[in-house]
PDB file of N, CA and C in Angstrom:
ATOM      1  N   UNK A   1       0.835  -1.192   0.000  1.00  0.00           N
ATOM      2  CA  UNK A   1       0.000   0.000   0.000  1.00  0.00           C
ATOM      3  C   UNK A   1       0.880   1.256   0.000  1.00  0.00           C
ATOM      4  N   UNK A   2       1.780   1.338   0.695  1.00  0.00           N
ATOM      5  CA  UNK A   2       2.916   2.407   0.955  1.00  0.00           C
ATOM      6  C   UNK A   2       3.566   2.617  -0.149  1.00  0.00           C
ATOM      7  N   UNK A   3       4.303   1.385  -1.075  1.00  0.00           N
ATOM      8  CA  UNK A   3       5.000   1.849  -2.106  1.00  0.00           C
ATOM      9  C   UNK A   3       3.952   2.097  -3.193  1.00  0.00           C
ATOM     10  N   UNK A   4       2.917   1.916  -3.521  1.00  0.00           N
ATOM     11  CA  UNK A   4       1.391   2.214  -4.044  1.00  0.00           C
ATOM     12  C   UNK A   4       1.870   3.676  -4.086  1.00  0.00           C
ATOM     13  N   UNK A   5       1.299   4.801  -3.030  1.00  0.00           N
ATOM     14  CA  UNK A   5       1.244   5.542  -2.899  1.00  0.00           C
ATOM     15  C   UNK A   5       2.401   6.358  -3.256  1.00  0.00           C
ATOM     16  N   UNK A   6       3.598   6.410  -2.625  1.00  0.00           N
ATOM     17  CA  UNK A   6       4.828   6.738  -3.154  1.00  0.00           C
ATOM     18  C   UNK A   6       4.768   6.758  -4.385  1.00  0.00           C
ATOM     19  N   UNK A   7       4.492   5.573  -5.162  1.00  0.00           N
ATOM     20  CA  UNK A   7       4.999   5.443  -6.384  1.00  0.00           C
ATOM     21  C   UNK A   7       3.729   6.719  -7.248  1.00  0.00           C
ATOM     22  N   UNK A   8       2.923   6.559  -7.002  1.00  0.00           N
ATOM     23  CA  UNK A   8       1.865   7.249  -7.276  1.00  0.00           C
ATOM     24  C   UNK A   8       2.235   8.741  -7.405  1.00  0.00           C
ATOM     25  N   UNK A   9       2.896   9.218  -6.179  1.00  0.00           N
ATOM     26  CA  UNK A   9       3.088  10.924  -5.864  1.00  0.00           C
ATOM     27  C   UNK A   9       4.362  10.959  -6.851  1.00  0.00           C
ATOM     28  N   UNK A  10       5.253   9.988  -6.897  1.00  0.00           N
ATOM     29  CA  UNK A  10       6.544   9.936  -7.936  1.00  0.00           C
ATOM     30  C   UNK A  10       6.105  10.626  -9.069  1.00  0.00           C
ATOM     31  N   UNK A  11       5.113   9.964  -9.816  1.00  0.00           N
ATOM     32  CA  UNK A  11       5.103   9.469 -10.878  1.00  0.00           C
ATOM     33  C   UNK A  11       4.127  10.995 -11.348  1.00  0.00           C
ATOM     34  N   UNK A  12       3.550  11.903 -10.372  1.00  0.00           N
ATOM     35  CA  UNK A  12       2.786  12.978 -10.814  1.00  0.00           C
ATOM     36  C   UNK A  12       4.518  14.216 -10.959  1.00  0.00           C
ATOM     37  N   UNK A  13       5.419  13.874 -10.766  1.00  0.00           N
ATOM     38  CA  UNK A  13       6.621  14.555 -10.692  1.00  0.00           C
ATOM     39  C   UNK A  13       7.561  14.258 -12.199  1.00  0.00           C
ATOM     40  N   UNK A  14       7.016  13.087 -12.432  1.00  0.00           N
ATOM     41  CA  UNK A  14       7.764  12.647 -13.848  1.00  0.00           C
ATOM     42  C   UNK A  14       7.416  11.922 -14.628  1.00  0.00           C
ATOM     43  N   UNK A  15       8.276  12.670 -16.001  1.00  0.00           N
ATOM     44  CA  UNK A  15       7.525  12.738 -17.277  1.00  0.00           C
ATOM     45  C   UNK A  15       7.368  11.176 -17.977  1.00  0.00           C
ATOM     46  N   UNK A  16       6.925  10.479 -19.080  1.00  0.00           N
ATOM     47  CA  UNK A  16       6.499   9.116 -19.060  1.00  0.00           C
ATOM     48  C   UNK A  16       8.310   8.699 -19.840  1.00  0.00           C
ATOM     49  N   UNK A  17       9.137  10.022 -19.543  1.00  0.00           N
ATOM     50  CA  UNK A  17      10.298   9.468 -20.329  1.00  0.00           C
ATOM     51  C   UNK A  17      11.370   8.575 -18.741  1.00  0.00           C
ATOM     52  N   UNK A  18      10.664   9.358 -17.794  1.00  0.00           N
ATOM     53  CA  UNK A  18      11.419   9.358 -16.117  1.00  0.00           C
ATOM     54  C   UNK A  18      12.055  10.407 -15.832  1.00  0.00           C
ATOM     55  N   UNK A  19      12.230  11.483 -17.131  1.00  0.00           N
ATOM     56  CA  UNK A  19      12.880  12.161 -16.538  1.00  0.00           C
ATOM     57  C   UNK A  19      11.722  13.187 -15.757  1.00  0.00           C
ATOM     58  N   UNK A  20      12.477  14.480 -14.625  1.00  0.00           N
ATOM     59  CA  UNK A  20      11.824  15.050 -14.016  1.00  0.00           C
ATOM     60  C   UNK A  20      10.897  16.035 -14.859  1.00  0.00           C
ATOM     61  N   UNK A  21       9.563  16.212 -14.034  1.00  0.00           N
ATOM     62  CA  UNK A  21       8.718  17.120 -15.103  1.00  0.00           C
ATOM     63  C   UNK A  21       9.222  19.023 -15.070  1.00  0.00           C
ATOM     64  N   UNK A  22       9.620  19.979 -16.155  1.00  0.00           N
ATOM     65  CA  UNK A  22      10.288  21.071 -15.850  1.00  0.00           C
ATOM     66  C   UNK A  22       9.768  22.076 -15.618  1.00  0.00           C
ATOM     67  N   UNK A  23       8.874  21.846 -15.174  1.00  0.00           N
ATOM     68  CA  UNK A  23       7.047  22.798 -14.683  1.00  0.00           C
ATOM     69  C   UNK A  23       7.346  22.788 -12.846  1.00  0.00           C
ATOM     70  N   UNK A  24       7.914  21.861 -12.425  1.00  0.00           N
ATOM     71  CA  UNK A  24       7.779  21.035 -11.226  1.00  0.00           C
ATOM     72  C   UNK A  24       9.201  21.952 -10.767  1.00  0.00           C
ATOM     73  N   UNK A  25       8.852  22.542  -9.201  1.00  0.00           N
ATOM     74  CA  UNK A  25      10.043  23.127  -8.311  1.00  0.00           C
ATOM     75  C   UNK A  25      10.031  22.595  -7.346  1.00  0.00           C
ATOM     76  N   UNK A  26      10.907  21.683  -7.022  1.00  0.00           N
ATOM     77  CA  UNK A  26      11.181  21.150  -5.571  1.00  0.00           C
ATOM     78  C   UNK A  26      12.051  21.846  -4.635  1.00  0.00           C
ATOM     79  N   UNK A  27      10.844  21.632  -3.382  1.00  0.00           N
ATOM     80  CA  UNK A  27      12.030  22.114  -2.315  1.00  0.00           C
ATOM     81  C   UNK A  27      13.136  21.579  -2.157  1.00  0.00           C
ATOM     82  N   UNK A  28      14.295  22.184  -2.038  1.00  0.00           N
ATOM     83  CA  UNK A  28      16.091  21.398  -1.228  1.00  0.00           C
ATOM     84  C   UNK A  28      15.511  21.240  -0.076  1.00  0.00           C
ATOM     85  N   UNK A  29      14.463  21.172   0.426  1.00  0.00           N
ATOM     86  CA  UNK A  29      14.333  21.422   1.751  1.00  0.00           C
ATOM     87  C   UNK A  29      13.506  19.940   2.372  1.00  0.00           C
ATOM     88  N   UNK A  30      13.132  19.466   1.369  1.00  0.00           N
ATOM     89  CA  UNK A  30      13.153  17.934   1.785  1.00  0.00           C
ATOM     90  C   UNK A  30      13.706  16.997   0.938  1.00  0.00           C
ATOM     91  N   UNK A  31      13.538  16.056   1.877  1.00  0.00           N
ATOM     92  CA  UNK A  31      14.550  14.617   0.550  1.00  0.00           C
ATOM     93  C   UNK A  31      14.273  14.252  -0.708  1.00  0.00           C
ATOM     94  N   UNK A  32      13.107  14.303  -0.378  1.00  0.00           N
ATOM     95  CA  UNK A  32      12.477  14.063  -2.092  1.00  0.00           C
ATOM     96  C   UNK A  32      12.813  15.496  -3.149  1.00  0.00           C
ATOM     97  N   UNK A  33      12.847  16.366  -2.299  1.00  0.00           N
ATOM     98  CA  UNK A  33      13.105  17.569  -3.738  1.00  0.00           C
ATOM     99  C   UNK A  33      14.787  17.428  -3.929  1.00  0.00           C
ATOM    100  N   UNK A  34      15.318  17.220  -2.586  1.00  0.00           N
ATOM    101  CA  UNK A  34      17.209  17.062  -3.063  1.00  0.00           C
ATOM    102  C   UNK A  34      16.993  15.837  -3.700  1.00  0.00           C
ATOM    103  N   UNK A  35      17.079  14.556  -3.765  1.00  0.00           N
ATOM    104  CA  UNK A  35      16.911  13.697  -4.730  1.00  0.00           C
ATOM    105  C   UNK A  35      16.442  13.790  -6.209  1.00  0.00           C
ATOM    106  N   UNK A  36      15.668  14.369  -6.313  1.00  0.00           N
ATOM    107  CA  UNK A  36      14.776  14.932  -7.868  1.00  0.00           C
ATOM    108  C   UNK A  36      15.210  16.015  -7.980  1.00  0.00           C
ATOM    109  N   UNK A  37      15.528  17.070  -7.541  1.00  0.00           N
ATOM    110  CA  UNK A  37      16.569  18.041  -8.014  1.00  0.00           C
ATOM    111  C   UNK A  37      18.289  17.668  -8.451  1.00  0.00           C
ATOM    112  N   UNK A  38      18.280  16.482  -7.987  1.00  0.00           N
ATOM    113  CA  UNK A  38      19.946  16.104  -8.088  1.00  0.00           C
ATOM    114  C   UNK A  38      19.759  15.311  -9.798  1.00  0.00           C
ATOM    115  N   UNK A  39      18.745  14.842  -9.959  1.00  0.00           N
ATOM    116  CA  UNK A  39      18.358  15.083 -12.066  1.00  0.00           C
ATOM    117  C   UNK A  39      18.602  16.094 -11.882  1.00  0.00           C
ATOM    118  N   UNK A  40      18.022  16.941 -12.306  1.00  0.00           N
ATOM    119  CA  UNK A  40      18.200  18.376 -12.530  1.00  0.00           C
ATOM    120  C   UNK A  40      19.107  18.255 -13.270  1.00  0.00           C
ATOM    121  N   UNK A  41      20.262  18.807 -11.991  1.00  0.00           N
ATOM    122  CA  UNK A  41      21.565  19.127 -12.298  1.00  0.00           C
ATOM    123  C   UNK A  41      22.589  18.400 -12.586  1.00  0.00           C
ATOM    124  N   UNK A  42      22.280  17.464 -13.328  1.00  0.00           N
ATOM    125  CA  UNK A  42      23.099  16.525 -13.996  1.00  0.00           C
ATOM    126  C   UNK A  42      23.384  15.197 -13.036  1.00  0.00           C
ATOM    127  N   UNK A  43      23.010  15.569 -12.186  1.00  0.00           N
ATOM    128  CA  UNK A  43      23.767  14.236 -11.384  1.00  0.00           C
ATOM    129  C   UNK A  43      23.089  12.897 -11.886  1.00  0.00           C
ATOM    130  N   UNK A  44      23.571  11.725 -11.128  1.00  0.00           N
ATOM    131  CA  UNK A  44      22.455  10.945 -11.164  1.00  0.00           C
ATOM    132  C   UNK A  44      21.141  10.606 -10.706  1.00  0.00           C
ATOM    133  N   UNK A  45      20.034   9.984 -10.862  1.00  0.00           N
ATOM    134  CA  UNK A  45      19.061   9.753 -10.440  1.00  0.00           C
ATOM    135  C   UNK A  45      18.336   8.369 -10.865  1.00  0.00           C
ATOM    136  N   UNK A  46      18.155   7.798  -9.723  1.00  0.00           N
ATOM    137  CA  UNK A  46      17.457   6.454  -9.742  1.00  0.00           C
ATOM    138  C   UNK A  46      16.029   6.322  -9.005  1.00  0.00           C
ATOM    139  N   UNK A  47      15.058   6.260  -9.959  1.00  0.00           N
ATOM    140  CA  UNK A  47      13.595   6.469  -9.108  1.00  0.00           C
ATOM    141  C   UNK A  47      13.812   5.369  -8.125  1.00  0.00           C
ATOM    142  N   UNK A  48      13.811   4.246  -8.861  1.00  0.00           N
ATOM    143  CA  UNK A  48      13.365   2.840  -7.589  1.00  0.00           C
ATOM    144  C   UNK A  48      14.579   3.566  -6.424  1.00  0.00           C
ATOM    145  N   UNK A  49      15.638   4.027  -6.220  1.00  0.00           N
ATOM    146  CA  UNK A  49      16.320   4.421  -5.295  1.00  0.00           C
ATOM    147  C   UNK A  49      15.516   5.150  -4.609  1.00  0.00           C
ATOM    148  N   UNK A  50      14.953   6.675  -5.466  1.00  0.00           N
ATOM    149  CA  UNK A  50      14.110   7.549  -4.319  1.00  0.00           C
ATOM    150  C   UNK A  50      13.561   6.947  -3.712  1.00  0.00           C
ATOM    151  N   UNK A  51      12.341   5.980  -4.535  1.00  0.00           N
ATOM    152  CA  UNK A  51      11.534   5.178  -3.969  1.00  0.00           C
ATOM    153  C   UNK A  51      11.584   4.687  -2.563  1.00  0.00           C
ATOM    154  N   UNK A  52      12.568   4.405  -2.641  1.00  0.00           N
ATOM    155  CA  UNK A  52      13.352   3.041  -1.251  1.00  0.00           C
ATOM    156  C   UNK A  52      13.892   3.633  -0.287  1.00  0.00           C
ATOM    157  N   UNK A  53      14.115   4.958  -0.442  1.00  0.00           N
ATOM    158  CA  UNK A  53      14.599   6.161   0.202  1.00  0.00           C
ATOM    159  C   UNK A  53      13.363   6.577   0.988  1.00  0.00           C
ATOM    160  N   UNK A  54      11.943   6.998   0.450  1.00  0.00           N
ATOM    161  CA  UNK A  54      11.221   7.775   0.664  1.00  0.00           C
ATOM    162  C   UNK A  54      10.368   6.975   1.647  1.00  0.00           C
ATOM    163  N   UNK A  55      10.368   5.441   1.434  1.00  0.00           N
ATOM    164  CA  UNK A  55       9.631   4.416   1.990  1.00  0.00           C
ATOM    165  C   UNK A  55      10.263   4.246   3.561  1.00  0.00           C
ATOM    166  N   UNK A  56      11.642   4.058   3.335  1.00  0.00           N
ATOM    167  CA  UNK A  56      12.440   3.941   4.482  1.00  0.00           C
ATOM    168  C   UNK A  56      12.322   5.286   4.980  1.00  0.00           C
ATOM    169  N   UNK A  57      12.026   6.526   4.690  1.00  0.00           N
ATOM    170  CA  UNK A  57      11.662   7.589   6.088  1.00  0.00           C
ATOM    171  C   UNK A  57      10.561   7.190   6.477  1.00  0.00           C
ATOM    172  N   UNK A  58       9.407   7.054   6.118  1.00  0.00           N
ATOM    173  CA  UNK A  58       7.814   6.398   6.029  1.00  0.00           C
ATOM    174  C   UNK A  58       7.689   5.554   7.386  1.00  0.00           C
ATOM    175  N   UNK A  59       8.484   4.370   6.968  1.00  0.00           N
ATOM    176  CA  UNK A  59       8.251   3.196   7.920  1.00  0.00           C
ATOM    177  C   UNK A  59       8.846   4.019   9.293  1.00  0.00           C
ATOM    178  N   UNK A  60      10.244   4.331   9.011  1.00  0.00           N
ATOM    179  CA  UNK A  60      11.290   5.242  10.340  1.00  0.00           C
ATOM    180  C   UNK A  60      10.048   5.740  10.939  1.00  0.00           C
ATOM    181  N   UNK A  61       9.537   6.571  10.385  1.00  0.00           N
ATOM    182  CA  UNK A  61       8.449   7.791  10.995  1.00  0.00           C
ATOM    183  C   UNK A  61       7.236   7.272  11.631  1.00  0.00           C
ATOM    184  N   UNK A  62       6.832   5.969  11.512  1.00  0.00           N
ATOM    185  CA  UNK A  62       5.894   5.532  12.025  1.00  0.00           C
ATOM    186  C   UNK A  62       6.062   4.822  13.081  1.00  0.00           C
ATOM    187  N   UNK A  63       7.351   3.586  13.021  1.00  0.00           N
ATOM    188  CA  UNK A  63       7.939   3.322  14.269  1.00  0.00           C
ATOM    189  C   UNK A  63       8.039   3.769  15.109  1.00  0.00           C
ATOM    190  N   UNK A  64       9.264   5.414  15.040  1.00  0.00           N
ATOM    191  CA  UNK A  64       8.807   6.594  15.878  1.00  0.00           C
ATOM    192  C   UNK A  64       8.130   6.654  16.734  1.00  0.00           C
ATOM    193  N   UNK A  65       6.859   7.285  15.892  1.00  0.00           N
ATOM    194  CA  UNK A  65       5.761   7.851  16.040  1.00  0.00           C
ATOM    195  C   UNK A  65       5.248   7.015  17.087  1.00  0.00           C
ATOM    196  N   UNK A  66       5.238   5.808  16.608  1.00  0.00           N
ATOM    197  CA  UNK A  66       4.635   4.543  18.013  1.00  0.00           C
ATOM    198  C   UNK A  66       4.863   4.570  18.632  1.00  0.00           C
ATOM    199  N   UNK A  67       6.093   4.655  18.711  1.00  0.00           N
ATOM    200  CA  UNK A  67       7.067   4.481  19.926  1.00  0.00           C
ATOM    201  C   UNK A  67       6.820   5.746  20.893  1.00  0.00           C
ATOM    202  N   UNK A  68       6.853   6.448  20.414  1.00  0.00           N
ATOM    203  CA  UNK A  68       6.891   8.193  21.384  1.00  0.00           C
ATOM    204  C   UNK A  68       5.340   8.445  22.098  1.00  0.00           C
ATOM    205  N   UNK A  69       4.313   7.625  21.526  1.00  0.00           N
ATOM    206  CA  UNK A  69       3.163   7.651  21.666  1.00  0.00           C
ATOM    207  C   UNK A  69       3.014   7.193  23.196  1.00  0.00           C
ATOM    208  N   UNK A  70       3.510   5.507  22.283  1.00  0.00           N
ATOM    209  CA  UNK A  70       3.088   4.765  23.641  1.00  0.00           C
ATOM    210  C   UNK A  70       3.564   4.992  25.065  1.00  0.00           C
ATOM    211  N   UNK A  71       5.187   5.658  24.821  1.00  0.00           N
ATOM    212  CA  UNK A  71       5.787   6.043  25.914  1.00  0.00           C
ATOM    213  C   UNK A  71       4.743   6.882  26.739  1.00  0.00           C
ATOM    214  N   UNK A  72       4.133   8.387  25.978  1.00  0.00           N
ATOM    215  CA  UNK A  72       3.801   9.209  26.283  1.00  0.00           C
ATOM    216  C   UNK A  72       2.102   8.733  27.071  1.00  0.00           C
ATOM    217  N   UNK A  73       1.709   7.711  26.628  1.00  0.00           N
ATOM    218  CA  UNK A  73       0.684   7.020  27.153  1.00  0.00           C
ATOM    219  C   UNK A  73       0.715   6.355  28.545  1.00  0.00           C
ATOM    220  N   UNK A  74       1.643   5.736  28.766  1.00  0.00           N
ATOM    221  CA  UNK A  74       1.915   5.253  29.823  1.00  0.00           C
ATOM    222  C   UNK A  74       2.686   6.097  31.015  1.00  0.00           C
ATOM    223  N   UNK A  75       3.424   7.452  30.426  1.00  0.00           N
ATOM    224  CA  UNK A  75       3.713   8.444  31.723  1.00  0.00           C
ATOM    225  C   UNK A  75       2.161   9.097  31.884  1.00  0.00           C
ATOM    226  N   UNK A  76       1.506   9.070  30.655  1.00  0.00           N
ATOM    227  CA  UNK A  76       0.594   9.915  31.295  1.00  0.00           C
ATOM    228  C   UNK A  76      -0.467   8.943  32.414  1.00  0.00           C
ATOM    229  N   UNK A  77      -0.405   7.590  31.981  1.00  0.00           N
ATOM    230  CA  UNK A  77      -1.289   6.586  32.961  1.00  0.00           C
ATOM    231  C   UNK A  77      -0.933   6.801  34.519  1.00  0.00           C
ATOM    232  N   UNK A  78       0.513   7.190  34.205  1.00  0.00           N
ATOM    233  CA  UNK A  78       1.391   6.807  36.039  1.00  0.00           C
ATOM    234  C   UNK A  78       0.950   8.361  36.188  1.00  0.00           C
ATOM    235  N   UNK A  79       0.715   8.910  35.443  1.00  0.00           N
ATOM    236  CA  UNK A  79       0.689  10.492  36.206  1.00  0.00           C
ATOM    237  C   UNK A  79      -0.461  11.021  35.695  1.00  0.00           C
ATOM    238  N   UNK A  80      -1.870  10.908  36.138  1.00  0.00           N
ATOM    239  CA  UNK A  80      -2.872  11.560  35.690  1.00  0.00           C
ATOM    240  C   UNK A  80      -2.878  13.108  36.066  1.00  0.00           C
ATOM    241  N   UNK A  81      -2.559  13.258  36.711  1.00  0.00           N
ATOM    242  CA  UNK A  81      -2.360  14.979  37.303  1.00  0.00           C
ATOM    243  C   UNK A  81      -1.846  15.429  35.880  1.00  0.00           C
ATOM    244  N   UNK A  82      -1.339  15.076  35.092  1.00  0.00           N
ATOM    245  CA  UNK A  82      -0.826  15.677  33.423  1.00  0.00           C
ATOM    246  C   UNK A  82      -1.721  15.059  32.570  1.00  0.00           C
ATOM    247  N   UNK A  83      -2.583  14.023  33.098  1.00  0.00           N
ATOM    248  CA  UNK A  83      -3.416  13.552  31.871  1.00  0.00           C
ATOM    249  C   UNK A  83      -4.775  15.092  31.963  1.00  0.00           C
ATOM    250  N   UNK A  84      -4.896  15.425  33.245  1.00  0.00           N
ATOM    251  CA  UNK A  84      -5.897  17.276  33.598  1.00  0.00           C
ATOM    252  C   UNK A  84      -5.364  18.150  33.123  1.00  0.00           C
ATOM    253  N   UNK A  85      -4.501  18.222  32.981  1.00  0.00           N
ATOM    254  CA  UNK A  85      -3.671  19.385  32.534  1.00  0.00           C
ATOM    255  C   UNK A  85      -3.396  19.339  31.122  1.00  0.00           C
ATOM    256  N   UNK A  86      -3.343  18.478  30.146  1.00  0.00           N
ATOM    257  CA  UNK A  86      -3.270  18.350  28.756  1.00  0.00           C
ATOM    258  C   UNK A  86      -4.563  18.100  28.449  1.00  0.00           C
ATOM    259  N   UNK A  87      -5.874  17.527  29.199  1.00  0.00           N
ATOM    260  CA  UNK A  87      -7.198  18.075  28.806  1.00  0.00           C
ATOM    261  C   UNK A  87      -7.640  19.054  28.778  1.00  0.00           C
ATOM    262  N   UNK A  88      -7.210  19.719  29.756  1.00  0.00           N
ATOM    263  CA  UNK A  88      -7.819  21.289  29.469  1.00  0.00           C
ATOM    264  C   UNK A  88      -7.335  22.363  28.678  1.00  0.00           C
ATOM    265  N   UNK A  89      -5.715  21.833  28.421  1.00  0.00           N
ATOM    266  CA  UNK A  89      -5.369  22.824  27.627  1.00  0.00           C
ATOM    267  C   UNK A  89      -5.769  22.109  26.234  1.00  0.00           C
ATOM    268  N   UNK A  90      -6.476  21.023  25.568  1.00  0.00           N
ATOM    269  CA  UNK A  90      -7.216  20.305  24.470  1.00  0.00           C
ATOM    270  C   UNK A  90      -7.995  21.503  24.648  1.00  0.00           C
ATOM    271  N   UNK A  91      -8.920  21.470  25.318  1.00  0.00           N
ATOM    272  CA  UNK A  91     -10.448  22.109  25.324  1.00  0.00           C
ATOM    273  C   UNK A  91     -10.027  23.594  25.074  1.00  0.00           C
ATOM    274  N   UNK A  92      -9.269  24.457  25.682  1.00  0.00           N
ATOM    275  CA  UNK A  92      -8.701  25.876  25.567  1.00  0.00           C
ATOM    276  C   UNK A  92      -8.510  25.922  24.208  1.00  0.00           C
ATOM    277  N   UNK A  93      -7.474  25.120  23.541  1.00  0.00           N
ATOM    278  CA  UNK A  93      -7.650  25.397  22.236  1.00  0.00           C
ATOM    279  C   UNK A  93      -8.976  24.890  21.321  1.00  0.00           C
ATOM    280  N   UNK A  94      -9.674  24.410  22.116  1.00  0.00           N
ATOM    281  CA  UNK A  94     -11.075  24.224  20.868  1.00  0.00           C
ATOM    282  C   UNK A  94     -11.814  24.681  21.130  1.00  0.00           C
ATOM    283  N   UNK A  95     -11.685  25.924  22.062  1.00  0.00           N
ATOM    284  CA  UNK A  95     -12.601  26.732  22.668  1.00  0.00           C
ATOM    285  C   UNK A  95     -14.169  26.352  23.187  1.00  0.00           C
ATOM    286  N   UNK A  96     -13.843  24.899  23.875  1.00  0.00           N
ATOM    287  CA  UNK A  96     -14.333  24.407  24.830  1.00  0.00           C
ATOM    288  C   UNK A  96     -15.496  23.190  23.867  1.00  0.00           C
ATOM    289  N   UNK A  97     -14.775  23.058  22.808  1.00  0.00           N
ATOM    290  CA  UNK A  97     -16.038  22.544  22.346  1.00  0.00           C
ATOM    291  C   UNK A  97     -15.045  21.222  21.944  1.00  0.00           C
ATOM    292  N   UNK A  98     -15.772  19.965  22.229  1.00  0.00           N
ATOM    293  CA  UNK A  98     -15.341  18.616  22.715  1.00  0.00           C
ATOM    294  C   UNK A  98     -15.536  18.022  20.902  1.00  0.00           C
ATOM    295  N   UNK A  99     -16.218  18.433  20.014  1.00  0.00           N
ATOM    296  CA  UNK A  99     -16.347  17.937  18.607  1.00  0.00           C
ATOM    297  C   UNK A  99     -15.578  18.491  17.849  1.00  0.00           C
ATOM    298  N   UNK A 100     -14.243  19.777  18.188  1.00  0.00           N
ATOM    299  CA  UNK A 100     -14.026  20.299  17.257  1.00  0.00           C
ATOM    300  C   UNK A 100     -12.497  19.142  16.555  1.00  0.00           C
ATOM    301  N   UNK A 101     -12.100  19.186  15.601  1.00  0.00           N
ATOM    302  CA  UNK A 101     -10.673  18.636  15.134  1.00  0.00           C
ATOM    303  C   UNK A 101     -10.000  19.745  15.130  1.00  0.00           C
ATOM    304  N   UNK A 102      -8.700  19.536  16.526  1.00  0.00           N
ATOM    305  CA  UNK A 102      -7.585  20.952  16.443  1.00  0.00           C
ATOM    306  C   UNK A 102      -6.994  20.510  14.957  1.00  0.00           C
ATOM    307  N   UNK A 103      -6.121  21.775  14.715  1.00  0.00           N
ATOM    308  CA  UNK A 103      -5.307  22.132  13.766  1.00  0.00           C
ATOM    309  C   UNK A 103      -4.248  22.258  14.646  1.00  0.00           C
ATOM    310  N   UNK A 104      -2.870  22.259  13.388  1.00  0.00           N
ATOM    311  CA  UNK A 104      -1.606  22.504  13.856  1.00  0.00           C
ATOM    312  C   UNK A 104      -1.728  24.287  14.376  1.00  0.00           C
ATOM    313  N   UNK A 105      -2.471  24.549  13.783  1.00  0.00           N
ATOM    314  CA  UNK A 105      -2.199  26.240  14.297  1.00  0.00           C
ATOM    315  C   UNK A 105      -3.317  26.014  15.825  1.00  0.00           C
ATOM    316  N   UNK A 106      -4.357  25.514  15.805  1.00  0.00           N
ATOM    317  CA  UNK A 106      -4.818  25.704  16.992  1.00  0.00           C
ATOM    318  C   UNK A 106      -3.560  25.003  18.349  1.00  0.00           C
ATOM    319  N   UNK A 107      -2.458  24.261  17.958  1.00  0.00           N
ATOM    320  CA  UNK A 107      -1.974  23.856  19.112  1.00  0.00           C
ATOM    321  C   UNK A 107      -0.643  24.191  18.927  1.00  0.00           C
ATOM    322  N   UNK A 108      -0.609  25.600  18.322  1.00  0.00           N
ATOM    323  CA  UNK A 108       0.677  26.056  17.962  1.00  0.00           C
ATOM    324  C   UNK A 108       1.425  26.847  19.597  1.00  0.00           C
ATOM    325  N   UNK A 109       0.894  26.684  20.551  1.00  0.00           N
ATOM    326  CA  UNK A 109       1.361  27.258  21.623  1.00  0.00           C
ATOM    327  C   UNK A 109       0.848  26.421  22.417  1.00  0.00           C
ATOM    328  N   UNK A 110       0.734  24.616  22.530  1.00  0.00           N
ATOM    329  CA  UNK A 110       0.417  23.993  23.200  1.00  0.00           C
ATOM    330  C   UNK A 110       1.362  23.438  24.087  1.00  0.00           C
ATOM    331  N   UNK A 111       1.911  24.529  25.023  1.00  0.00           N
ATOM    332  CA  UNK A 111       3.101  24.232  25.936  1.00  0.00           C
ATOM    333  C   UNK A 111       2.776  22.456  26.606  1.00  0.00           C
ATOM    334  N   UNK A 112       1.671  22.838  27.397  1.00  0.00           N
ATOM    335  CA  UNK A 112       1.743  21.362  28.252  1.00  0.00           C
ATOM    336  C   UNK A 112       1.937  19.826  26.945  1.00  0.00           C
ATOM    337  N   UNK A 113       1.724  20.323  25.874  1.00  0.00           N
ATOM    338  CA  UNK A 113       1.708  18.855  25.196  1.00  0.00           C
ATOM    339  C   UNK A 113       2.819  18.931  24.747  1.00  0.00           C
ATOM    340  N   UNK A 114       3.658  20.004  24.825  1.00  0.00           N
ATOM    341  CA  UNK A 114       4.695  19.933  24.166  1.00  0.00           C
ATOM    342  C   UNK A 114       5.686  19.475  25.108  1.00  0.00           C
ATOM    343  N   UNK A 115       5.239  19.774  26.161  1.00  0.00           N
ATOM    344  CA  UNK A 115       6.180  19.523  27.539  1.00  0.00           C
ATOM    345  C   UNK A 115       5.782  18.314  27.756  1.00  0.00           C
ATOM    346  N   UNK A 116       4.448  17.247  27.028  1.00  0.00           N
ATOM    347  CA  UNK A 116       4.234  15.467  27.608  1.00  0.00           C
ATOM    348  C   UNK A 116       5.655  15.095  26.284  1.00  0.00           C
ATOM    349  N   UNK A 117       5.276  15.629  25.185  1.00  0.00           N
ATOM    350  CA  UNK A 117       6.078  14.755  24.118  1.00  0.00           C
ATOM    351  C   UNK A 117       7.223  14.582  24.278  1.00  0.00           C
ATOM    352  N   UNK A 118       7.693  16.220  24.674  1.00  0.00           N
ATOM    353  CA  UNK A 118       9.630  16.513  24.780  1.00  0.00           C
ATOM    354  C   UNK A 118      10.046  15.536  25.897  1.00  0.00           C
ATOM    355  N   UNK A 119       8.942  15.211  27.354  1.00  0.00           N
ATOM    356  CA  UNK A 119       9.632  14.277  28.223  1.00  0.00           C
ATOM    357  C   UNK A 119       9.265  12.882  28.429  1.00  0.00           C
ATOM    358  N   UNK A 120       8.950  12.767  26.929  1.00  0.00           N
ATOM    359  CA  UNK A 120       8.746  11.029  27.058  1.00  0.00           C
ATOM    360  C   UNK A 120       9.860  10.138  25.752  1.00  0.00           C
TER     361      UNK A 120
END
């Protein structure tokens, strides 16, 4: 399903020759644009490489992600006094309303959650 997708977002980037499409500006600012910018400029470029590249941050990032979760799940079990304190500052940013979906900007100053993640 993963390389599905990848391959999918690739493939809206380049042309049916492989090479990169010249309409298309990638950021240097992530891997996938330094990789597809490194065509560009003469270097080499191997899709199935990006590919395998882009997959392997993917999986990294989800492992992670688990991992930091569950930690953060289980300090918060041993310490509910922070499981009150990261509810209410939930509700502060959704301005008290229990149906809303925050945004990254609504929890752009979400000290206490930032202070469960940074110490788990």
């Amino acid at each position: 399903v993963v390389k599905a997708y990848v391959t999918e977002v690739m493939d809206q980037y380049m042309e049916q020759d492989g090479s990169l499409k010249k309409d298309i500006v990638m950021d240097d600012r992530t891997m996938t644009g330094l990789f597809l910018n490194e065509e560009r400029s003469g270097g080499t470029f191997d899709k199935e490489f990006v590919m395998h590249m882009i997959l392997n941050v993917v999986i990294a990032g989800r492992d992670t992600m688990g991992s930091a979760l569950t930690s953060a799940m289980q300090c918060l079990c041993e310490h509910p006094e922070w499981q009150d304190k990261l509810h209410e500052e939930a509700m502060a940013c959704s301005g008290g309303n229990k149906q809303d979906i925050l945004t990254f900007d609504d929890v752009e100053n979400a000290s206490v959650a930032e202070a469960v993640l940074f110490e788990t």
